[in-house]
PDB file of N, CA and C in Angstrom:
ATOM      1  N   UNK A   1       7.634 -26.212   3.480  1.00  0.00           N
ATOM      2  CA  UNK A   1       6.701 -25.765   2.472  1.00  0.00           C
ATOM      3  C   UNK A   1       5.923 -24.568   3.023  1.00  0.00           C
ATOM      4  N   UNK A   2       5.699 -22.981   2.419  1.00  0.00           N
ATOM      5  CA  UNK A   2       5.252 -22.484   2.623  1.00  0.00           C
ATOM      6  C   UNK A   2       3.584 -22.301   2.870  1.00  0.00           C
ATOM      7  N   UNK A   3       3.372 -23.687   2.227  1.00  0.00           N
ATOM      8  CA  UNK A   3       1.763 -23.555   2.128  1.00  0.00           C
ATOM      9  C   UNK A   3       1.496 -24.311   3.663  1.00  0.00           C
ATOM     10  N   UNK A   4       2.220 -25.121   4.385  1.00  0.00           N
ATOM     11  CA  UNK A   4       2.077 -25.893   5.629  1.00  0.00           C
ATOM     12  C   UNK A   4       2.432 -24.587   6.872  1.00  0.00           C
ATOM     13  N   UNK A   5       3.329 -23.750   6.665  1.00  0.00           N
ATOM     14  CA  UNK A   5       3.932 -23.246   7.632  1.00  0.00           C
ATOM     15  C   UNK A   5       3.371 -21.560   7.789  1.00  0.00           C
ATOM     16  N   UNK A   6       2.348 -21.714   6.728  1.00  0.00           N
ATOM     17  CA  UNK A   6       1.871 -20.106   6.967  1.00  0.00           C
ATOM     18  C   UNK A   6       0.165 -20.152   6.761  1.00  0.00           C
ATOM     19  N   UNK A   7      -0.846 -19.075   7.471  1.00  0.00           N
ATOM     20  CA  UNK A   7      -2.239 -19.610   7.142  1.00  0.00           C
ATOM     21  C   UNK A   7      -2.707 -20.032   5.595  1.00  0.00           C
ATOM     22  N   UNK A   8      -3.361 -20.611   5.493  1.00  0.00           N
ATOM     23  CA  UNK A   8      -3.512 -21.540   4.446  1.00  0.00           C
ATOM     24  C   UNK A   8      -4.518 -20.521   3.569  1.00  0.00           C
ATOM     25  N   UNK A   9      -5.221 -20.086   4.343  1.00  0.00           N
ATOM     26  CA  UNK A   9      -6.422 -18.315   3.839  1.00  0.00           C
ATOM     27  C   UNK A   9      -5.571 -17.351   2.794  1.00  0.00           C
ATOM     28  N   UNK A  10      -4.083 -17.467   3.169  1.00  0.00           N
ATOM     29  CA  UNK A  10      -3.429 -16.818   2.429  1.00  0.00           C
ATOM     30  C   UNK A  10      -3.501 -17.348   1.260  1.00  0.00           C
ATOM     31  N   UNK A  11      -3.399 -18.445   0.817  1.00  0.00           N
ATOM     32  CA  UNK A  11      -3.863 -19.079  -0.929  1.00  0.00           C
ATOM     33  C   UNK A  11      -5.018 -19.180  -1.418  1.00  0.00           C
ATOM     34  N   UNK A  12      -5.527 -18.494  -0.446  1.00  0.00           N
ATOM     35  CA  UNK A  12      -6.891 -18.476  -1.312  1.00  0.00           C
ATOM     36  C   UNK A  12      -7.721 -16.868  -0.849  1.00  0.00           C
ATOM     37  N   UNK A  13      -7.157 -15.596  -0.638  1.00  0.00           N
ATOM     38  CA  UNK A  13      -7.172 -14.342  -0.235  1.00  0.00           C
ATOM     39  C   UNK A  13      -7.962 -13.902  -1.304  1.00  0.00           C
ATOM     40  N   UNK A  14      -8.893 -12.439  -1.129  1.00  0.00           N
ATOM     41  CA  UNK A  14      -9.300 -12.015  -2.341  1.00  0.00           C
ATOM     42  C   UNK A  14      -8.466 -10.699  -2.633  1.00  0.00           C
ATOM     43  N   UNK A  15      -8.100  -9.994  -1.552  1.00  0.00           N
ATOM     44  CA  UNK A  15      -6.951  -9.342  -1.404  1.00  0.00           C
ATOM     45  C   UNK A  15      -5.683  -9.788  -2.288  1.00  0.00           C
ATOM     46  N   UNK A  16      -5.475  -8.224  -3.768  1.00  0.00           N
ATOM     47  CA  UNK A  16      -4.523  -9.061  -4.653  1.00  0.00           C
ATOM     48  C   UNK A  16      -3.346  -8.525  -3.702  1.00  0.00           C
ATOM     49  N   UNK A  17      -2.958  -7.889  -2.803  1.00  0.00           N
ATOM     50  CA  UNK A  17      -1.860  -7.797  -1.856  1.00  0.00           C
ATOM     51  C   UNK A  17      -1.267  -9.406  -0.844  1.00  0.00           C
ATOM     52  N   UNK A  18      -2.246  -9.815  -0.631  1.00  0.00           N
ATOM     53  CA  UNK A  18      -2.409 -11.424  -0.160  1.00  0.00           C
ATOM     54  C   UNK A  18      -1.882 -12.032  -0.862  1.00  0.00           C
ATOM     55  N   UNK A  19      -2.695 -12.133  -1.978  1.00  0.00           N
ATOM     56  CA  UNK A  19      -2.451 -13.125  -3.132  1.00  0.00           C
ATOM     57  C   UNK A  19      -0.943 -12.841  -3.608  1.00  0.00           C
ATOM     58  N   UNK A  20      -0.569 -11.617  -4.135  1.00  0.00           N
ATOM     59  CA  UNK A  20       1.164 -11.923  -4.192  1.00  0.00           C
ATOM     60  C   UNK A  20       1.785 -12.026  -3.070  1.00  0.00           C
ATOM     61  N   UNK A  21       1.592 -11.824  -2.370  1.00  0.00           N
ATOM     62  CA  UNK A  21       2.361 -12.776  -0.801  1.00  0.00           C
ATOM     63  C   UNK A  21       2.709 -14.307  -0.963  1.00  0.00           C
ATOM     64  N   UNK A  22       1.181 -14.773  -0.945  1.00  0.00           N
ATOM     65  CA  UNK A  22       1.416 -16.374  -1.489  1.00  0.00           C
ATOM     66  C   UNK A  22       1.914 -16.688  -2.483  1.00  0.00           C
ATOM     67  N   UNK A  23       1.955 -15.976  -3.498  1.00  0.00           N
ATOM     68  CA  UNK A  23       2.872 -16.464  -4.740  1.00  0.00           C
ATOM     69  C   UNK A  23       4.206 -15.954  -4.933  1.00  0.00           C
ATOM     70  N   UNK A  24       4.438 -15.046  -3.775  1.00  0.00           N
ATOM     71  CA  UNK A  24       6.122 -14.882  -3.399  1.00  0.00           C
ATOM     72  C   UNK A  24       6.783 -16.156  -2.604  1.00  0.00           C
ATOM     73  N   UNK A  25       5.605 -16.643  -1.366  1.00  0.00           N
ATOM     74  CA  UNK A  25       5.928 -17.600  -0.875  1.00  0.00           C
ATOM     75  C   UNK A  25       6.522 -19.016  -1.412  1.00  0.00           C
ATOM     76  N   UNK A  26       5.118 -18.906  -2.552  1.00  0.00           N
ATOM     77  CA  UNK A  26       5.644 -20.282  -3.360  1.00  0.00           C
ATOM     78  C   UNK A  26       7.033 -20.251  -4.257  1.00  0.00           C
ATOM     79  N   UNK A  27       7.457 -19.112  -4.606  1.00  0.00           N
ATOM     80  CA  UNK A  27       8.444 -19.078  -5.475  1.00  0.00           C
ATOM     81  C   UNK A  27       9.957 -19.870  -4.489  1.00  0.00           C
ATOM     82  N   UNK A  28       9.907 -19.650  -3.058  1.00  0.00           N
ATOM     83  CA  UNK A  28      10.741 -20.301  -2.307  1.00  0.00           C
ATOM     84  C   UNK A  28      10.583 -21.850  -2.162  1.00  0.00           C
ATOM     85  N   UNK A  29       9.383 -22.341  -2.229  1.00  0.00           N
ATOM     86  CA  UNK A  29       8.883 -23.758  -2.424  1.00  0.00           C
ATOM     87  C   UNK A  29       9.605 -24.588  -3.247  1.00  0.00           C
ATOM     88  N   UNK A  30      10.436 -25.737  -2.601  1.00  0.00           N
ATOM     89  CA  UNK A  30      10.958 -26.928  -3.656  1.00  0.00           C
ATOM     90  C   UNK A  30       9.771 -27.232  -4.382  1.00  0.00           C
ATOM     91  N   UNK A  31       8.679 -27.751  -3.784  1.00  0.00           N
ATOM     92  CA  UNK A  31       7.778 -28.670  -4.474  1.00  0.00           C
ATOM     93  C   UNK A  31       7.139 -27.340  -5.428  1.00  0.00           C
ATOM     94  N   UNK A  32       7.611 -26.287  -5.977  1.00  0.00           N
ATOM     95  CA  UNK A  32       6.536 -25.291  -6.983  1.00  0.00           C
ATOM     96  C   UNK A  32       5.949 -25.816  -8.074  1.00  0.00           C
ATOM     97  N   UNK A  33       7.069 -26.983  -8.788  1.00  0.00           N
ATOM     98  CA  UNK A  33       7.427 -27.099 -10.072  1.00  0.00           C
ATOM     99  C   UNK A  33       6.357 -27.628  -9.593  1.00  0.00           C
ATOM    100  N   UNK A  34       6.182 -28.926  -9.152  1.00  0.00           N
ATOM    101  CA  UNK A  34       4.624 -30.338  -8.998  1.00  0.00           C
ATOM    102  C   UNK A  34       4.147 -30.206  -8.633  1.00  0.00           C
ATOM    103  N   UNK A  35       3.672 -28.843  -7.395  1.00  0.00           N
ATOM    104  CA  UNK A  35       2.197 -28.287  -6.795  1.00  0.00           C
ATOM    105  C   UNK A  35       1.742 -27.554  -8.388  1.00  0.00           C
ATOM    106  N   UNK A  36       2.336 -27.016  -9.384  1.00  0.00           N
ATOM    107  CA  UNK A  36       1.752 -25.963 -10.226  1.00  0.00           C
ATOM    108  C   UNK A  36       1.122 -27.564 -11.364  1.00  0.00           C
ATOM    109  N   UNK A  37       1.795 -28.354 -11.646  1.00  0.00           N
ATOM    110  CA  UNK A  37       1.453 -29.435 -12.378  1.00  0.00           C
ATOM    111  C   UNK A  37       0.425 -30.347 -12.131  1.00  0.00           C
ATOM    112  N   UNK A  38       0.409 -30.504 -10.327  1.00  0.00           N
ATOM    113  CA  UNK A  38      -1.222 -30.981 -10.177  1.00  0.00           C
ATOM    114  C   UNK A  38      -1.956 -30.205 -10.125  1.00  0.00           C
ATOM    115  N   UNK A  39      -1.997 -29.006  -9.774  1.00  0.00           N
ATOM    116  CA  UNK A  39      -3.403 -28.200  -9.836  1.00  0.00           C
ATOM    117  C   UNK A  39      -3.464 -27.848 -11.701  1.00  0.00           C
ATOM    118  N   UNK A  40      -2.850 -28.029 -12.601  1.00  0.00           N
ATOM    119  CA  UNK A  40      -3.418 -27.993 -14.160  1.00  0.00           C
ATOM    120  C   UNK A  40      -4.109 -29.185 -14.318  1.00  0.00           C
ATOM    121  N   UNK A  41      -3.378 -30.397 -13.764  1.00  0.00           N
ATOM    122  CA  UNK A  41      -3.873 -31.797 -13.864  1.00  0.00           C
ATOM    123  C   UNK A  41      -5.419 -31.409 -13.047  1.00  0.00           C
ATOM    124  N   UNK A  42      -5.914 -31.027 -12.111  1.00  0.00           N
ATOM    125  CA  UNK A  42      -6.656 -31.129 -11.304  1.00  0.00           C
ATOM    126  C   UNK A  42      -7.472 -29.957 -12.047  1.00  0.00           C
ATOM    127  N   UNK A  43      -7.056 -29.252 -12.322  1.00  0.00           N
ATOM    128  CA  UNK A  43      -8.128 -27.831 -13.282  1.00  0.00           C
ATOM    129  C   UNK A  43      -8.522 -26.996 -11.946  1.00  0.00           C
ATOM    130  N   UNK A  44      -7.704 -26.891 -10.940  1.00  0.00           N
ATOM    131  CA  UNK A  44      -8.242 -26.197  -9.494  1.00  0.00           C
ATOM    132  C   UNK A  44      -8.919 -25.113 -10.035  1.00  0.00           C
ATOM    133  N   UNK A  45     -10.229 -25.041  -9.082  1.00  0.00           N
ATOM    134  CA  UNK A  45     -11.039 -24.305  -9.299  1.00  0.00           C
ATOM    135  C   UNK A  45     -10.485 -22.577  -8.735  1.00  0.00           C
ATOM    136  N   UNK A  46      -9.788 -22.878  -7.943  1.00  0.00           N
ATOM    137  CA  UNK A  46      -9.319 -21.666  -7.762  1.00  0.00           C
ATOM    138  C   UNK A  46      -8.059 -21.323  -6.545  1.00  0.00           C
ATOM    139  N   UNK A  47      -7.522 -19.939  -6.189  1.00  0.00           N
ATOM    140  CA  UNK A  47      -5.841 -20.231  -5.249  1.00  0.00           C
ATOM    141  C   UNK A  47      -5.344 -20.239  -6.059  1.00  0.00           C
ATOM    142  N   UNK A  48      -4.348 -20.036  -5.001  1.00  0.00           N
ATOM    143  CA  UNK A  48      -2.726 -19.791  -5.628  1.00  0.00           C
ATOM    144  C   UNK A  48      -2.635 -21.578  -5.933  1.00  0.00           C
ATOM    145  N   UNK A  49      -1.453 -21.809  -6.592  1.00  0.00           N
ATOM    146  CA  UNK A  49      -0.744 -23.048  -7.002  1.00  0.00           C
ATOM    147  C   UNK A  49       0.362 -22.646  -7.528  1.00  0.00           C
ATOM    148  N   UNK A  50       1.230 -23.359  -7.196  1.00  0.00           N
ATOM    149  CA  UNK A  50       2.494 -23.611  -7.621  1.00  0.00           C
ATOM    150  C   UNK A  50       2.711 -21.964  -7.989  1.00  0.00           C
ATOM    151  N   UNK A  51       2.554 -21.213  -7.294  1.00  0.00           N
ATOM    152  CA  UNK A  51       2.995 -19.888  -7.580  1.00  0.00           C
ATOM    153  C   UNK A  51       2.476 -18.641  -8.510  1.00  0.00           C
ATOM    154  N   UNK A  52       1.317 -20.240  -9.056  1.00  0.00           N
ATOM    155  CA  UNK A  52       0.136 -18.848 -10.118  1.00  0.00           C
ATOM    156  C   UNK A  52      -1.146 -18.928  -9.405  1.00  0.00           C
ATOM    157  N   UNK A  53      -1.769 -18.149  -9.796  1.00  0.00           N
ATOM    158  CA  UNK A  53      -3.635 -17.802  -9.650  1.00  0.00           C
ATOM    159  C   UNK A  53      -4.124 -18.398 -10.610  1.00  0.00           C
ATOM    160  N   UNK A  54      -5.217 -19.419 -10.207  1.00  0.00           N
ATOM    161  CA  UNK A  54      -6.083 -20.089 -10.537  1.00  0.00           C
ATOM    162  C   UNK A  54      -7.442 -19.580 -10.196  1.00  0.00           C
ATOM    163  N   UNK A  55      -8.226 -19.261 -11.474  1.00  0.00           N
ATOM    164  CA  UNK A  55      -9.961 -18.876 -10.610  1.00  0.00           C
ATOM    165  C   UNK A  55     -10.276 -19.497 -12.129  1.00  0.00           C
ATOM    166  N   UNK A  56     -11.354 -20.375 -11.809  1.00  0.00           N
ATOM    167  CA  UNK A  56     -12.233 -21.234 -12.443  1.00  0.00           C
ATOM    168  C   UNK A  56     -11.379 -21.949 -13.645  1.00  0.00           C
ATOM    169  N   UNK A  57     -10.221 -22.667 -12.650  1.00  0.00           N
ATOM    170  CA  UNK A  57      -9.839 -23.888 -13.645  1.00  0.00           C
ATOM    171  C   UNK A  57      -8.660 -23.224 -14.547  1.00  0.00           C
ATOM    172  N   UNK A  58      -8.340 -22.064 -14.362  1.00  0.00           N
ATOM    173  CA  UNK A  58      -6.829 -21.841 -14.830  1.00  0.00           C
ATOM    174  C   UNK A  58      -6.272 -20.518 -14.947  1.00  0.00           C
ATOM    175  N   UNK A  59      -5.083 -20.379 -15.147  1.00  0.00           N
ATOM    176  CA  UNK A  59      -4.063 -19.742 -14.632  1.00  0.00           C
ATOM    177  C   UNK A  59      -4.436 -18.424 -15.232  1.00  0.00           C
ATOM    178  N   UNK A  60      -4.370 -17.312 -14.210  1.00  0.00           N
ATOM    179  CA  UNK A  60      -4.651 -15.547 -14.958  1.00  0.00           C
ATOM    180  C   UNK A  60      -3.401 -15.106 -14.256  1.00  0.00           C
ATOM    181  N   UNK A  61      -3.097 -13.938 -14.951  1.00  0.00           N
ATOM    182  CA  UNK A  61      -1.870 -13.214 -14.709  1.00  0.00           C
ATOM    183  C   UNK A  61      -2.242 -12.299 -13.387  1.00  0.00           C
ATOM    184  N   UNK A  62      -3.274 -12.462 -12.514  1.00  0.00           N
ATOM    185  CA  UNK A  62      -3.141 -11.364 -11.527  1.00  0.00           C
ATOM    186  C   UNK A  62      -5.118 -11.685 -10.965  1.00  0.00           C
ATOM    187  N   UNK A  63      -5.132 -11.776  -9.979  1.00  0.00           N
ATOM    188  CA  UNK A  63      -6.620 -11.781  -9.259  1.00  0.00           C
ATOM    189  C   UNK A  63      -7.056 -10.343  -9.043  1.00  0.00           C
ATOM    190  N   UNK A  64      -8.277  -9.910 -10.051  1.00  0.00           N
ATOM    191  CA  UNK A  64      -8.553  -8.458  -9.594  1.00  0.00           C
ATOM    192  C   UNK A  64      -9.568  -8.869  -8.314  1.00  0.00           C
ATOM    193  N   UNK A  65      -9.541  -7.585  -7.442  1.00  0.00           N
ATOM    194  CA  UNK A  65     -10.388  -7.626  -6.321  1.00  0.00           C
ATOM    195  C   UNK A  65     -11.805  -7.696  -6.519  1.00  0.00           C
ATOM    196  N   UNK A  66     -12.475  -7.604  -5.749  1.00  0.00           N
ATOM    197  CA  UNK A  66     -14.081  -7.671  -5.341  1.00  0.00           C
ATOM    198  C   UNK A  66     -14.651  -5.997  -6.008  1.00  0.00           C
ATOM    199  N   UNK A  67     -15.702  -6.107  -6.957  1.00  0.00           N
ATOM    200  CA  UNK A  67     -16.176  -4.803  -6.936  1.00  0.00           C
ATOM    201  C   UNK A  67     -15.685  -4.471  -8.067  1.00  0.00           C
ATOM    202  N   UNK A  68     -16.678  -3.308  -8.917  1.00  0.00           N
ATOM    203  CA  UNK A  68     -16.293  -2.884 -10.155  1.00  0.00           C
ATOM    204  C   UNK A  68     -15.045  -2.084 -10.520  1.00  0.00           C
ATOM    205  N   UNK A  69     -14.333  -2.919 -11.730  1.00  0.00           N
ATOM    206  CA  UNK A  69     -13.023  -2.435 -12.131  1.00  0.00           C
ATOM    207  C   UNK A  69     -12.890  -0.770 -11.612  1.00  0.00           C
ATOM    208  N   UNK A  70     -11.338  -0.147 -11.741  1.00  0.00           N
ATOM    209  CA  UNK A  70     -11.590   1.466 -11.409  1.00  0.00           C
ATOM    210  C   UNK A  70     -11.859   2.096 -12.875  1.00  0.00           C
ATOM    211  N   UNK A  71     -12.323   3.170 -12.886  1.00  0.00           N
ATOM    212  CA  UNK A  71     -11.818   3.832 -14.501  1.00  0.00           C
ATOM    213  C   UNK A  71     -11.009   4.163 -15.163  1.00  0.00           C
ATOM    214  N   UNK A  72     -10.062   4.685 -13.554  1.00  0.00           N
ATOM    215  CA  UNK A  72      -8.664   5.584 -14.188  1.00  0.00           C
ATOM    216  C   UNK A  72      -7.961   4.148 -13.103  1.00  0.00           C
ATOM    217  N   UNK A  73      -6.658   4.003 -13.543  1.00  0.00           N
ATOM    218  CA  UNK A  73      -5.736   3.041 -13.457  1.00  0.00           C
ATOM    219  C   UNK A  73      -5.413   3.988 -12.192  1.00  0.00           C
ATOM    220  N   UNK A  74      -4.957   3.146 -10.978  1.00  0.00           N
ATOM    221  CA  UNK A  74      -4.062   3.695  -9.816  1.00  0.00           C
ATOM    222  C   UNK A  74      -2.215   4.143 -10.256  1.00  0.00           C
ATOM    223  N   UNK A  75      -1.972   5.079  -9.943  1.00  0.00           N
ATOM    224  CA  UNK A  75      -0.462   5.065 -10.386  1.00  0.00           C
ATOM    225  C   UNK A  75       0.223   4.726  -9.205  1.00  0.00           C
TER     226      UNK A  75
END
């Protein structure tokens, strides 16, 4: 399991470069399918799970970083 065999800081990074690391990791994970099913059951407050981002109890498509949005989009 990737979440045992690599720092554990990595699932819970504020760094969205981190954060898809860990959710590349999990995509190799047998257990993805039932780590992603208890943390909905559980409403995790926040981390990766089962391969998605969780911040305050459920799943967003992407963790923005620390600090006010940019104006102009990075290309």
């Amino acid at each position: 399991m990737p979440c045992r065999n690599n720092d554990p800081e990595l699932w819970f990074a504020e760094q969205t470069a981190q954060v898809e690391q860990a959710k590349a990791l999990c995509r190799e994970c047998p257990l993805m399918a039932g780590c992603l099913a208890g943390a909905l059951e559980r409403q995790e407050p926040w981390g990766v799970w089962g391969g998605e981002v969780f911040i305050g109890g459920v799943v967003v498509p992407t963790k923005r970083g620390r600090g006010r949005p940019r104006k102009h989009p990075v290309v």
